[in-house]
C-alpha atoms as a PDB file:
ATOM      1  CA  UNK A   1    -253.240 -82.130  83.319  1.00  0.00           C
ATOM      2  CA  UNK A   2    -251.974 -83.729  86.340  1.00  0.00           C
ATOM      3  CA  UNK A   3    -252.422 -87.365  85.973  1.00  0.00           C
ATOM      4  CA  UNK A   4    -252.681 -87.429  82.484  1.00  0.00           C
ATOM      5  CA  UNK A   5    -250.303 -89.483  80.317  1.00  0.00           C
ATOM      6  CA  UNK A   6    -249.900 -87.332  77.332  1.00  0.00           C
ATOM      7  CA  UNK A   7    -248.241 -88.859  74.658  1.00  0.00           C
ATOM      8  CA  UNK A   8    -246.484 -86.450  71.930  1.00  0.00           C
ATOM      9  CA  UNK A   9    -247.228 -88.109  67.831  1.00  0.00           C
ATOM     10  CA  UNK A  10    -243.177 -87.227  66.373  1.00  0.00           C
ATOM     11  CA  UNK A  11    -242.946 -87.492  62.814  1.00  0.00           C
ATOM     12  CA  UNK A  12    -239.433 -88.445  62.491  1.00  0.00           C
ATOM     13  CA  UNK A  13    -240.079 -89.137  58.059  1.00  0.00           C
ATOM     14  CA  UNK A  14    -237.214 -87.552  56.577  1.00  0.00           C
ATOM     15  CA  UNK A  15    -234.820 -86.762  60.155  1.00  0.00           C
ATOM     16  CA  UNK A  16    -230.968 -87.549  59.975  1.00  0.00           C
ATOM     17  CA  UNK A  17    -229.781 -88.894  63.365  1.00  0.00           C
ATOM     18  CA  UNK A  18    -226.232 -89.454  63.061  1.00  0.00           C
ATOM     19  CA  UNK A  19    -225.551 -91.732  59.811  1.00  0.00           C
ATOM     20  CA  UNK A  20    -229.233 -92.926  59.234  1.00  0.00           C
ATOM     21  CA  UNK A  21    -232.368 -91.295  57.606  1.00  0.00           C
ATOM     22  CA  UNK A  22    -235.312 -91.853  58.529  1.00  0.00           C
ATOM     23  CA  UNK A  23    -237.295 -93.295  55.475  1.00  0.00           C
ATOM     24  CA  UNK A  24    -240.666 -94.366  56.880  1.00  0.00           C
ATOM     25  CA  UNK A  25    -242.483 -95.454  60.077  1.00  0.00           C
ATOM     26  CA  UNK A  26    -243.010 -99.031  59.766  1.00  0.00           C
ATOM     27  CA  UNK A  27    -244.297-100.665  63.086  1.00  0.00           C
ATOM     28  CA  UNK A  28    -245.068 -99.971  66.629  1.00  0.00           C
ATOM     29  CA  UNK A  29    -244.165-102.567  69.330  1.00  0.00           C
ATOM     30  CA  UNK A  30    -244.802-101.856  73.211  1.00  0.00           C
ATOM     31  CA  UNK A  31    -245.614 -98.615  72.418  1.00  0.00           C
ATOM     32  CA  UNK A  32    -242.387 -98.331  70.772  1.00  0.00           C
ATOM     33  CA  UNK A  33    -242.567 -96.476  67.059  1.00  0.00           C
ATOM     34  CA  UNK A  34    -240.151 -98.693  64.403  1.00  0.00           C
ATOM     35  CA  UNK A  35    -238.987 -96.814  61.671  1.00  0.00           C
ATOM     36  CA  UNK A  36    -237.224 -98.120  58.436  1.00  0.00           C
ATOM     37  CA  UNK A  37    -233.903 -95.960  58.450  1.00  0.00           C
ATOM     38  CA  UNK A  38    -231.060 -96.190  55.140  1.00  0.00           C
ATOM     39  CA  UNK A  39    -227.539 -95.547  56.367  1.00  0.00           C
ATOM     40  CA  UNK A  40    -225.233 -93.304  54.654  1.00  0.00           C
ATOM     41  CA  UNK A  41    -223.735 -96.334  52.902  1.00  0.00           C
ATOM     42  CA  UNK A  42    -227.104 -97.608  51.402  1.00  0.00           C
ATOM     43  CA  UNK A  43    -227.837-100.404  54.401  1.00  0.00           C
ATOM     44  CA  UNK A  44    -231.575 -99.923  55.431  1.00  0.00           C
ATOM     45  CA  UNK A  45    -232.650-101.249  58.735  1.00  0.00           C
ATOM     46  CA  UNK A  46    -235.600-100.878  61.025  1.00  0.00           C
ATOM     47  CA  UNK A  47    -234.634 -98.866  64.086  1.00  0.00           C
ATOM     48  CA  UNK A  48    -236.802 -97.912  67.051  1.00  0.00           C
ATOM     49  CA  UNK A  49    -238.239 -94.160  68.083  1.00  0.00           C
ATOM     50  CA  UNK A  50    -236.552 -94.655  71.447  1.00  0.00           C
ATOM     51  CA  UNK A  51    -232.872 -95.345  70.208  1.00  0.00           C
ATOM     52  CA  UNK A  52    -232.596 -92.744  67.286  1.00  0.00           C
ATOM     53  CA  UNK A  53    -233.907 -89.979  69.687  1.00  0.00           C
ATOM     54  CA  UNK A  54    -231.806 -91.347  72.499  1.00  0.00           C
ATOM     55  CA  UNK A  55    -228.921 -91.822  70.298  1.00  0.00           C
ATOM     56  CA  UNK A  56    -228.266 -95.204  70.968  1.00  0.00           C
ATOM     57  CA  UNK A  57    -228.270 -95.753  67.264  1.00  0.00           C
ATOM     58  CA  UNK A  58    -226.728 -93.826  64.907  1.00  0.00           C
ATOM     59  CA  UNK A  59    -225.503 -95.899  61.914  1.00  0.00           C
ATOM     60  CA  UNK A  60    -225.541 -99.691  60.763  1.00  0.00           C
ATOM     61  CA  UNK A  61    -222.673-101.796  61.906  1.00  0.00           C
ATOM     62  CA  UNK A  62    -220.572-101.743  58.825  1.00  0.00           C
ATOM     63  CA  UNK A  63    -219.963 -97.850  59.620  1.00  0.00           C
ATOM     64  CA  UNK A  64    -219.834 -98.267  62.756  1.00  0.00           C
ATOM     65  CA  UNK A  65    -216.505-100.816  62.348  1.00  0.00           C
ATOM     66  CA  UNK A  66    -214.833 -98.756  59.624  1.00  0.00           C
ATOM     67  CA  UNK A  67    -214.781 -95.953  62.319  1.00  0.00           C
ATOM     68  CA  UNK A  68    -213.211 -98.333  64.758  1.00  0.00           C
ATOM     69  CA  UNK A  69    -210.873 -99.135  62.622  1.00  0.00           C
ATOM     70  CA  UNK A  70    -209.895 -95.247  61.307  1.00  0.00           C
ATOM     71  CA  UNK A  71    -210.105 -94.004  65.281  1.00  0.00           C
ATOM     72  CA  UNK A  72    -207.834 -97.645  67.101  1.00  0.00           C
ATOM     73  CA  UNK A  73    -205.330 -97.381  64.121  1.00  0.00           C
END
């Protein structure tokens, strides 16, 4: 295998990763899979392979600012 680029197909349909599930795939840019997510409060949005499995995303922003506001109170 050495030299090989082996890329790994993850079917993320149906994952939670922090406040979003993963609803369907959707796109793929720059190799980069897009998949239409639905946040715990019902706002869908397409978020990349590389930031829900990275955790760079884990909910849309209107969660993400009533959390703000609960934790800098």
């Amino acid at each position: 295998m050495s030299g090989r680029l082996s890329l790994k197909i993850i079917e993320l349909e149906g994952y939670k990763f922090g406040k979003w599930r993963v609803l369907r795939e959707v796109d793929t840019r720059n190799f980069n899979r897009m998949w239409l997510c639905r946040c715990e409060c019902d706002v869908e949005k397409v978020v990349s392979q590389g930031n829900l499995l990275a955790a760079k995303s884990r909910g849309c922003m209107q969660c993400r600012n009533k959390e703000k506001e609960i934790c800098c109170r």
